[in-house]
C-alpha atoms as a PDB file:
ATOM      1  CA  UNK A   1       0.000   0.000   0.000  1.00  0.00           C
ATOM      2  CA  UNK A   2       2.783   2.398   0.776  1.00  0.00           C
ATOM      3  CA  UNK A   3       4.716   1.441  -2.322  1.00  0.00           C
ATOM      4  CA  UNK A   4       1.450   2.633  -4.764  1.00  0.00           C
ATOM      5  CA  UNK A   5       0.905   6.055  -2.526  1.00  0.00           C
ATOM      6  CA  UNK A   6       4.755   6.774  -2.869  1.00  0.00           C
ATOM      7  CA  UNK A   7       4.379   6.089  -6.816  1.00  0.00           C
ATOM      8  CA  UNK A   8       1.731   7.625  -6.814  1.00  0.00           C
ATOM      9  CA  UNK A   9       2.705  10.991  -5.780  1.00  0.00           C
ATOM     10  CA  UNK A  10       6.046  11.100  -7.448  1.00  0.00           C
ATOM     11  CA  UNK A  11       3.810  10.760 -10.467  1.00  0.00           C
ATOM     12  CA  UNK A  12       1.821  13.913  -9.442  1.00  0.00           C
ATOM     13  CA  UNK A  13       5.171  15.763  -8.539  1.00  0.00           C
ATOM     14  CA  UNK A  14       7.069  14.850 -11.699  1.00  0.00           C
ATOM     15  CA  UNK A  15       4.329  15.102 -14.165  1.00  0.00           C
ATOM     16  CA  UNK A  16       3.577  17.922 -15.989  1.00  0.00           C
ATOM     17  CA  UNK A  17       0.892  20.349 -14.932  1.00  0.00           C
ATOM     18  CA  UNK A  18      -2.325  19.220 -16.921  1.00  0.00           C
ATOM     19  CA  UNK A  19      -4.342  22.160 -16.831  1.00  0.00           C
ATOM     20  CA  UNK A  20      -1.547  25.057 -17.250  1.00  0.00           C
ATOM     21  CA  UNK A  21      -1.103  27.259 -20.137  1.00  0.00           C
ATOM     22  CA  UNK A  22       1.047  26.777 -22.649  1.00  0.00           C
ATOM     23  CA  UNK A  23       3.120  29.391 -23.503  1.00  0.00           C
ATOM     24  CA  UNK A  24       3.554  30.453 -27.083  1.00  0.00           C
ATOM     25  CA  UNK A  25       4.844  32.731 -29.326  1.00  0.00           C
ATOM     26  CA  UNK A  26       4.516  34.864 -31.915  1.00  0.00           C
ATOM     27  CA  UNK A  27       5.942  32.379 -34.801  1.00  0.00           C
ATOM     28  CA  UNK A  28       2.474  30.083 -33.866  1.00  0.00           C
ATOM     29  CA  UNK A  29       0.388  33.167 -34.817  1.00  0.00           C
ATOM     30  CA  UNK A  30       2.163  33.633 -38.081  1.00  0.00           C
ATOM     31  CA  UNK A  31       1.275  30.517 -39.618  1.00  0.00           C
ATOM     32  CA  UNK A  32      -1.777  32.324 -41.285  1.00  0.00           C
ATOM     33  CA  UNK A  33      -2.924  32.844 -44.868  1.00  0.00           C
ATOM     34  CA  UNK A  34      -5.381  36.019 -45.878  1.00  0.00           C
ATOM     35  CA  UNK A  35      -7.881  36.085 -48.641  1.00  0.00           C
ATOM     36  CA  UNK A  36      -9.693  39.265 -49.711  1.00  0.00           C
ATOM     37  CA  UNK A  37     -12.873  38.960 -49.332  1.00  0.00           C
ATOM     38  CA  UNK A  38     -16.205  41.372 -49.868  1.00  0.00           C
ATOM     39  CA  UNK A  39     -19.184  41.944 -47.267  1.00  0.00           C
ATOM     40  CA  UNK A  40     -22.565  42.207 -49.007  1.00  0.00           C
ATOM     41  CA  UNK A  41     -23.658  42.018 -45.241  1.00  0.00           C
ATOM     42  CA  UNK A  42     -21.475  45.563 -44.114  1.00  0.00           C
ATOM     43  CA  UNK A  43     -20.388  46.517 -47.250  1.00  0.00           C
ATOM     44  CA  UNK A  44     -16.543  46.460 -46.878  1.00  0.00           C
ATOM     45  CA  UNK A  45     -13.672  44.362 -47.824  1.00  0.00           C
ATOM     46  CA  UNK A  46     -12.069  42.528 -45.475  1.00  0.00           C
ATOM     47  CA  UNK A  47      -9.247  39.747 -45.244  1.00  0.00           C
ATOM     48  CA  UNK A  48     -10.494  36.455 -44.204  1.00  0.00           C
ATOM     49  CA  UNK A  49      -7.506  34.274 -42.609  1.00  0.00           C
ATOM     50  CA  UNK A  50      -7.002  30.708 -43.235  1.00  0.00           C
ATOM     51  CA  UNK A  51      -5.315  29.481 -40.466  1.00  0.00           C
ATOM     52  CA  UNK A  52      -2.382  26.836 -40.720  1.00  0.00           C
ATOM     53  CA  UNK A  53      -1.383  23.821 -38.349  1.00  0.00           C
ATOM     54  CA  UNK A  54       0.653  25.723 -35.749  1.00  0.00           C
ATOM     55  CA  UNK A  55      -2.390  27.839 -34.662  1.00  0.00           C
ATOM     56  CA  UNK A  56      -5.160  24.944 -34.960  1.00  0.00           C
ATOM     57  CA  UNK A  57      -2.424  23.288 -32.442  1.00  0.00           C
ATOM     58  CA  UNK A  58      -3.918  26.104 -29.550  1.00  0.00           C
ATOM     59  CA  UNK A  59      -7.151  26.640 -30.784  1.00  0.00           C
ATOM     60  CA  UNK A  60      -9.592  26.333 -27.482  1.00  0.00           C
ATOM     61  CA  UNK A  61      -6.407  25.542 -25.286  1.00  0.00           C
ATOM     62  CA  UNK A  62      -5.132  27.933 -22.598  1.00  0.00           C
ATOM     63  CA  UNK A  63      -1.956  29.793 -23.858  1.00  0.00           C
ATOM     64  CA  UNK A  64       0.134  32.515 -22.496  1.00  0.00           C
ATOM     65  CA  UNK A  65       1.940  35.289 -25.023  1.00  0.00           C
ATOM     66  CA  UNK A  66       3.596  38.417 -24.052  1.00  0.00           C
ATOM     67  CA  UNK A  67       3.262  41.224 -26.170  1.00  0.00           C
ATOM     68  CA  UNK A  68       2.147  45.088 -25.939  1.00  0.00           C
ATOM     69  CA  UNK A  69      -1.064  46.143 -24.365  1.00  0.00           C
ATOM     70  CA  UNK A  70      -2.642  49.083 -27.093  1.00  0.00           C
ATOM     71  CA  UNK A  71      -6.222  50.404 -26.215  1.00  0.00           C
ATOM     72  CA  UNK A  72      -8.928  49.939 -29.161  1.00  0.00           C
ATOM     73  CA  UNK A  73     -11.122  52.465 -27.571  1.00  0.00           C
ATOM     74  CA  UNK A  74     -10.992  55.800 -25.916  1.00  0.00           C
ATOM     75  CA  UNK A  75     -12.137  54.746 -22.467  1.00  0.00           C
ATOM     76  CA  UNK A  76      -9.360  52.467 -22.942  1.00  0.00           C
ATOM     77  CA  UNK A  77     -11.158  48.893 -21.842  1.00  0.00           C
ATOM     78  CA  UNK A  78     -10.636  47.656 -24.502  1.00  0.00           C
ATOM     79  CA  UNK A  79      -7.054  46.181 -25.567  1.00  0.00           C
ATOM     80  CA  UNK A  80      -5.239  44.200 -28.150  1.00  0.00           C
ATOM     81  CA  UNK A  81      -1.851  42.609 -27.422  1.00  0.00           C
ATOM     82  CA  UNK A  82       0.429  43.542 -30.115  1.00  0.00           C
ATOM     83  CA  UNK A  83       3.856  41.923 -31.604  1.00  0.00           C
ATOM     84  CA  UNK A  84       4.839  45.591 -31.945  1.00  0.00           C
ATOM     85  CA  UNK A  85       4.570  48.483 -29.985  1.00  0.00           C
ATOM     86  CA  UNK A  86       2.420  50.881 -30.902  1.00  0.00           C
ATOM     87  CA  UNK A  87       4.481  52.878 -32.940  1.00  0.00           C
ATOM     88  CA  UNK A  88       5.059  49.755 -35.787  1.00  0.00           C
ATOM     89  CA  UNK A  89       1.678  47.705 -34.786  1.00  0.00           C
ATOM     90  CA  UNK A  90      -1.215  46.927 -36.861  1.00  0.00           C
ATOM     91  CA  UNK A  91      -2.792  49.622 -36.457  1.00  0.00           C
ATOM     92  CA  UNK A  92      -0.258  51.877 -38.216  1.00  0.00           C
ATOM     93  CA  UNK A  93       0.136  50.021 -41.118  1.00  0.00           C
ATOM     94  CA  UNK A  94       3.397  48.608 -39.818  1.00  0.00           C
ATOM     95  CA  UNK A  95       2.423  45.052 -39.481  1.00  0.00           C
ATOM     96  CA  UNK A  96      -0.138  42.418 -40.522  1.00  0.00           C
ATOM     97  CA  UNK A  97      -3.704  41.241 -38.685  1.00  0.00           C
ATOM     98  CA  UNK A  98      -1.647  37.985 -37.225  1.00  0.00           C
ATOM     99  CA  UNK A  99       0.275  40.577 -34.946  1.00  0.00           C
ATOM    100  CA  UNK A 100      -2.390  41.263 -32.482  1.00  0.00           C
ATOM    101  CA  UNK A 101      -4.573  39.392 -30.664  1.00  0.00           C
ATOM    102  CA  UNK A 102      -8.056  40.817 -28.847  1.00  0.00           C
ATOM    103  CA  UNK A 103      -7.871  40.397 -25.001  1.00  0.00           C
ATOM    104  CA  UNK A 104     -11.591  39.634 -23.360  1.00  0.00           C
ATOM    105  CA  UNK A 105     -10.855  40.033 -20.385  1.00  0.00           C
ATOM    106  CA  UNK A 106     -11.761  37.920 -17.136  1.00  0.00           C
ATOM    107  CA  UNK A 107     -13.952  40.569 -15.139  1.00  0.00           C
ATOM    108  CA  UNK A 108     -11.090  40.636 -12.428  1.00  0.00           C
ATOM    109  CA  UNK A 109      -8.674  41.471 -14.861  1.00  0.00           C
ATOM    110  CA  UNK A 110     -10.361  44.514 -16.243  1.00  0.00           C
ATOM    111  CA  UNK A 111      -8.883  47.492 -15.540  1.00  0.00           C
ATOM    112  CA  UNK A 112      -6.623  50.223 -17.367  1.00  0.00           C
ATOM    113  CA  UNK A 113      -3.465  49.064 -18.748  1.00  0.00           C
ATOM    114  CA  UNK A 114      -0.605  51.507 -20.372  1.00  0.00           C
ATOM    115  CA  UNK A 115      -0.256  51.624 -24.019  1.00  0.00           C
ATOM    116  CA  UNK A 116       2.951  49.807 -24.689  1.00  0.00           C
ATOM    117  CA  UNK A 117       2.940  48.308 -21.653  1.00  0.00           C
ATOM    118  CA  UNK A 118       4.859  44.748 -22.104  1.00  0.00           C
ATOM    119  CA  UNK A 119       3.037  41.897 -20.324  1.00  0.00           C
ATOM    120  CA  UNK A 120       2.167  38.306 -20.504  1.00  0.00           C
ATOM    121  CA  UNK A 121      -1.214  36.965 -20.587  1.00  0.00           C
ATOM    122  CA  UNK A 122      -2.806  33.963 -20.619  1.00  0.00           C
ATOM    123  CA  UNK A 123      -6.344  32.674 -21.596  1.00  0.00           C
ATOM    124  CA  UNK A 124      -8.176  30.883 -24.022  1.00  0.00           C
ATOM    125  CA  UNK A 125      -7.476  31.025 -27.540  1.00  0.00           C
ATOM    126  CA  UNK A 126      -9.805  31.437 -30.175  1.00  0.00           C
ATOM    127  CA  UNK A 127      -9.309  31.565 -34.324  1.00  0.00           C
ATOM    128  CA  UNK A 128     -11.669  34.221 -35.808  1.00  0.00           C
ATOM    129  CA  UNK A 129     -12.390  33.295 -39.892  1.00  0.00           C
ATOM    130  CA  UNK A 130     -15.821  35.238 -40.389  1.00  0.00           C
ATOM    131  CA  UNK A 131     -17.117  37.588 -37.458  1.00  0.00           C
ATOM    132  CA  UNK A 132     -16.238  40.939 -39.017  1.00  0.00           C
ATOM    133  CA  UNK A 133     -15.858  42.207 -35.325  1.00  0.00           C
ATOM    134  CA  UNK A 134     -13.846  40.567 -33.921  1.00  0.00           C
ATOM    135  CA  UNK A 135     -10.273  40.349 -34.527  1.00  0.00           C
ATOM    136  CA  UNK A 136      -8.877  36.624 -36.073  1.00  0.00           C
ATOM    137  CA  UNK A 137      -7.299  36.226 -32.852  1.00  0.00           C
ATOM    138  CA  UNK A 138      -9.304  36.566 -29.645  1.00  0.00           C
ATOM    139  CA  UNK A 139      -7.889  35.813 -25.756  1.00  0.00           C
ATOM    140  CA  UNK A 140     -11.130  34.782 -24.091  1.00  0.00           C
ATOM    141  CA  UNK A 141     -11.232  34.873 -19.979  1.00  0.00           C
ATOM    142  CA  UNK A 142      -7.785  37.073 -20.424  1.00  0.00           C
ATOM    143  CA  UNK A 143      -5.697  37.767 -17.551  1.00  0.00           C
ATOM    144  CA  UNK A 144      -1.797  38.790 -16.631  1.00  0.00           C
ATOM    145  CA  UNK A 145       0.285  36.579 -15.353  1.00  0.00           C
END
């Protein structure tokens, strides 16, 4: 009986965590094609992404990324964590849609962050082919490590 509790437990201590994030980077985001596509629906063009292995990998898993926090909005509660700062993100024609991902944030992570703040986060990751607002990569239940 004592043998199977002692294996036991140096199973538990030497196996890897089941349930933590894993931490990626932003390499697994770039393995992403874009399409043009047209919007009867809005009436805009848009690209739609066809994502490649790497990402599928993560899709609905809990990752962790670090990046830089930018506000989408001018209350600023509402974030994207970018590749780039601010200066050379998405947003400024400096890089592509695979650079950023939205953060939906865990209601005890909400709060006001610093533009170009550098942080980790971690959360659930979701690939985003056809909702026109919502960015093709979303963090659901966000939160810093």
């Amino acid at each position: 009986m004592n043998w199977l509790i002692n294996t036991l437990a140096t199973l538990l201590l030497c196996a890897p965590p089941l349930l933590a994030q894993e931490p990626i980077d932003w390499g697994v985001l770039a393995d992403v094609r874009f399409e043009k596509k047209y919007s009867e629906k809005w009436g805009v063009s848009y690209d739609e992404a066809t994502f490649g292995k790497l990402p599928k990998l993560y899709e609905g898993k809990e990752i962790s990324i670090t990046g830089y926090l930018i506000p989408t909005d001018a209350l600023g509660l509402s974030y994207v964590l970018s590749r780039n700062p601010n200066a050379t993100c998405f947003f400024c024609g400096g890089a592509g849609p695979e650079t950023v991902i939205e953060l939906r944030f865990k209601p005890t992570a909400l709060r006001r962050y610093r533009t170009d703040e550098r942080r980790t986060f971690k959360g659930v990751l979701q690939l985003n082919t056809n909702n026109l607002r919502a960015f093709n990569y979303v963090l659901l239940q966000a939160e810093p490590e």
